[in-house]
Protein backbone atom coordinates (compact mmCIF):
# COMPACT_ATOMS: atom_id res chain seq x y z
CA UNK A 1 -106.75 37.08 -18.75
CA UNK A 2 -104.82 35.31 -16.03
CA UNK A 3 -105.69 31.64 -15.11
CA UNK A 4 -107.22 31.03 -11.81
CA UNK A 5 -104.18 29.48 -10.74
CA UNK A 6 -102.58 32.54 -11.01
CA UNK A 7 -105.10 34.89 -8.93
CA UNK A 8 -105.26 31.65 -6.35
CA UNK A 9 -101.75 31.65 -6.01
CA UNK A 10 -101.59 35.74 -5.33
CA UNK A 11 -104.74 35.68 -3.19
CA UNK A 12 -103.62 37.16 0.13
CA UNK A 13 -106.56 36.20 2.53
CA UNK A 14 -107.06 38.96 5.33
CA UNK A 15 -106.93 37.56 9.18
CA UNK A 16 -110.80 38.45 8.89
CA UNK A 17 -111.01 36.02 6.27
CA UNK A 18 -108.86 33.38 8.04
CA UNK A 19 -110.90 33.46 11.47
CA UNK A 20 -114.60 33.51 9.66
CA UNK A 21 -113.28 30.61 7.37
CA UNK A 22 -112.18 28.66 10.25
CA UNK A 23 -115.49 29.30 12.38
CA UNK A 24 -117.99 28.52 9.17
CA UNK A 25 -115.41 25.06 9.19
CA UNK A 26 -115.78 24.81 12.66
CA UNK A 27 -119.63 25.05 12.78
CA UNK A 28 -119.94 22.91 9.55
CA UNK A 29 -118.13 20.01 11.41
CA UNK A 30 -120.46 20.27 14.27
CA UNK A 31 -123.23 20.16 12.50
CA UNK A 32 -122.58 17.38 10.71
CA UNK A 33 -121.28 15.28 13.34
CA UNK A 34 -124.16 15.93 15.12
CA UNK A 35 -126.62 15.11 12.64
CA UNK A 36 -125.21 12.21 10.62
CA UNK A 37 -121.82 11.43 12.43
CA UNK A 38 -123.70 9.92 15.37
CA UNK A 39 -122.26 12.26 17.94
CA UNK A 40 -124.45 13.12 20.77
CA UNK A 41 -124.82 15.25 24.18
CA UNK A 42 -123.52 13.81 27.88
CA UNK A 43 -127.45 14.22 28.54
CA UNK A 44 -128.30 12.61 25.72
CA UNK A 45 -126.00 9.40 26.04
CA UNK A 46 -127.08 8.78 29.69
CA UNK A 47 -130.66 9.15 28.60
CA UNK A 48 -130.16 6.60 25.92
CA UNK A 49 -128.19 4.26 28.09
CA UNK A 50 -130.97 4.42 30.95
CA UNK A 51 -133.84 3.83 28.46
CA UNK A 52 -131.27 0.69 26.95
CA UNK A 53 -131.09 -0.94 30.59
CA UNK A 54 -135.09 -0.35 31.11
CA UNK A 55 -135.37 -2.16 28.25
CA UNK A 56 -133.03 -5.10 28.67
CA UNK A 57 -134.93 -5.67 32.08
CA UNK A 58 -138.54 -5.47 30.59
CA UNK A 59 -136.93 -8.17 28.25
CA UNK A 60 -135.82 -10.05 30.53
CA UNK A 61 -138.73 -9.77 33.26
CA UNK A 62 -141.00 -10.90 30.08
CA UNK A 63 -138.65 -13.89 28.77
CA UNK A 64 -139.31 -15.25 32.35
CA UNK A 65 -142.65 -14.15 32.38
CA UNK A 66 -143.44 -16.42 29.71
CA UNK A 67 -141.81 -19.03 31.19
CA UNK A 68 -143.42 -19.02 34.22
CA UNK A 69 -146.76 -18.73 32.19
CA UNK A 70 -145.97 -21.84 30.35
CA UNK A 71 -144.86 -23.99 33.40
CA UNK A 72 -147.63 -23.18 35.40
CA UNK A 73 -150.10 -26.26 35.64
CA UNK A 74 -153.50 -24.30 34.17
CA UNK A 75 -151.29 -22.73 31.11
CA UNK A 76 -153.80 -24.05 28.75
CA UNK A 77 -156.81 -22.70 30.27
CA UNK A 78 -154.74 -18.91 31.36
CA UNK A 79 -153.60 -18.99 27.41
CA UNK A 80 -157.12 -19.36 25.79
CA UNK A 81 -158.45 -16.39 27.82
CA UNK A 82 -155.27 -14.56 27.48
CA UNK A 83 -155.90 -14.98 23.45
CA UNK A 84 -159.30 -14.41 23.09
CA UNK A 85 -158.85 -10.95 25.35
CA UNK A 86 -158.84 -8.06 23.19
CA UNK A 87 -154.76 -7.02 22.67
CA UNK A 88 -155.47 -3.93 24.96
CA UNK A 89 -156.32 -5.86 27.72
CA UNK A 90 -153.89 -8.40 28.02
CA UNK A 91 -151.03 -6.62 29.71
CA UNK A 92 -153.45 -6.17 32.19
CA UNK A 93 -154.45 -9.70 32.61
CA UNK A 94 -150.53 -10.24 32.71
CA UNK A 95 -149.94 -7.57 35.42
CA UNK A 96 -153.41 -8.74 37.35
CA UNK A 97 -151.84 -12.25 37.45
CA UNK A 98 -148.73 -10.93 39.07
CA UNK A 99 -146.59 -12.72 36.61
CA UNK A 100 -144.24 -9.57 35.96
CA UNK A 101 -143.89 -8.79 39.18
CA UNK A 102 -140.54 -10.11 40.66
CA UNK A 103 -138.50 -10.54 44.31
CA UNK A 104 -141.18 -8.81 46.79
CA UNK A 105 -141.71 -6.00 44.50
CA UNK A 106 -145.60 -4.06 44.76
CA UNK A 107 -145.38 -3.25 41.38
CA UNK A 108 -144.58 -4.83 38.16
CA UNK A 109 -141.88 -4.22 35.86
CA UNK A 110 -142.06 -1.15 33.14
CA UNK A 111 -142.92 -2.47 29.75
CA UNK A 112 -142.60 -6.07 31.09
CA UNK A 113 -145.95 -7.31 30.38
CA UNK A 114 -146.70 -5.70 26.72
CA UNK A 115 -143.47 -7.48 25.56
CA UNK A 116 -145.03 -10.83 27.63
CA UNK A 117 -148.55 -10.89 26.28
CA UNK A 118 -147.47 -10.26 22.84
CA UNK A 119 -144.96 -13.74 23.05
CA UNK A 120 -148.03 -15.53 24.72
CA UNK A 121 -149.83 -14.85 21.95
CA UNK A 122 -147.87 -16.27 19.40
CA UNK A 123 -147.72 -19.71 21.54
CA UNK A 124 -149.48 -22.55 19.90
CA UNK A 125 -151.79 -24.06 22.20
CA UNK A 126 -151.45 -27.33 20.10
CA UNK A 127 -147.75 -27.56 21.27
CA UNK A 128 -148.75 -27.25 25.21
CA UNK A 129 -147.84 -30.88 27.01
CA UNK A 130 -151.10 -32.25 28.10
CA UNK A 131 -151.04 -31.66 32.04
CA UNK A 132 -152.65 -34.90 34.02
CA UNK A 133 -155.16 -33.56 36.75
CA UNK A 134 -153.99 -35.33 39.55
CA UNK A 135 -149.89 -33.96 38.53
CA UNK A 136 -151.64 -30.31 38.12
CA UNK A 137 -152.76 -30.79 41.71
CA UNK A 138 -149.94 -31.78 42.90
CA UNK A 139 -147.90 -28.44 41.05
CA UNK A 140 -150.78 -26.09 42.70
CA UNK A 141 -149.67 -27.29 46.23
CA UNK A 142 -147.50 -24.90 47.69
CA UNK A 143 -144.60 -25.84 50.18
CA UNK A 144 -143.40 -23.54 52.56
CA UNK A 145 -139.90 -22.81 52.56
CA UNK A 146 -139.33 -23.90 56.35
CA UNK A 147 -140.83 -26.98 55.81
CA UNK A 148 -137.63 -27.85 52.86
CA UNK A 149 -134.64 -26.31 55.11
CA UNK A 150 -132.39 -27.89 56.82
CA UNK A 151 -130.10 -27.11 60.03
CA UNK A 152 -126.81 -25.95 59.75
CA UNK A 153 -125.03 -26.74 62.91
């Protein structure tokens, strides 16, 4: 009996042999690299970056969303019925309000005001700054822009 060494070392693969072994190598790397090495399609990358930037903007749209929410002089009153709406009906409460929609847009922003309603939610009303009546009055009236600029000569 010969070792394996031996019949390895007088194996004399066919050009058959060479060109199937290095397509099954081939395939095997793509396969893998697609599945667990992360790699992915042109189609695929833009879809994932578009669906990224959607997402950054419904962040963002909703950070100030709650901001706005919280500065506004009846946030006390606008959080209790926000929080004792059922969660399926506050992003529409949110949207109805008009406090994701931004810069003269008719529509609000995509995914703005789940993300919103869910970080009103969590907001302690106990840690709201009591709002005098007369100062809440006073942050209701509205100033038109013409009325604060000035000439430029």
């Amino acid at each position: 009996m010969s070792a394996i060494g031996e019949k390895f070392r007088d194996f004399k693969a066919s050009k058959a042999v060479m060109f199937w072994s290095c397509a099954g190598c081939i395939v095997a790397t793509m396969v893998l690299g697609f599945t667990w090495g992360g790699w992915v399609t042109a189609g695929s990358a833009q879809e994932q970056a578009a669906n990224a930037a959607d997402q950054a903007v419904a962040e963002l749209a909703a950070d100030i969303c709650v901001k706005r929410y919280l500065a506004s002089p009846d946030a006390r009153v606008n959080l209790t019925a926000l929080t004792e709406a059922s969660s399926y009906s506050r992003d529409g409460l949110i949207e109805e309000g008009g406090w994701v929609t931004f810069a003269d847009r008719e529509d609000p922003i995509d995914g703005a005001a789940d993300i919103c309603a869910d970080r009103l939610a969590e907001v302690d009303l106990s840690e709201l700054p009591e709002v005098p009546v007369a100062a809440a009055a006073a942050a209701t009236t509205i100033v038109p822009a013409a009325a604060n600029a000035t000439s430029v000569q």
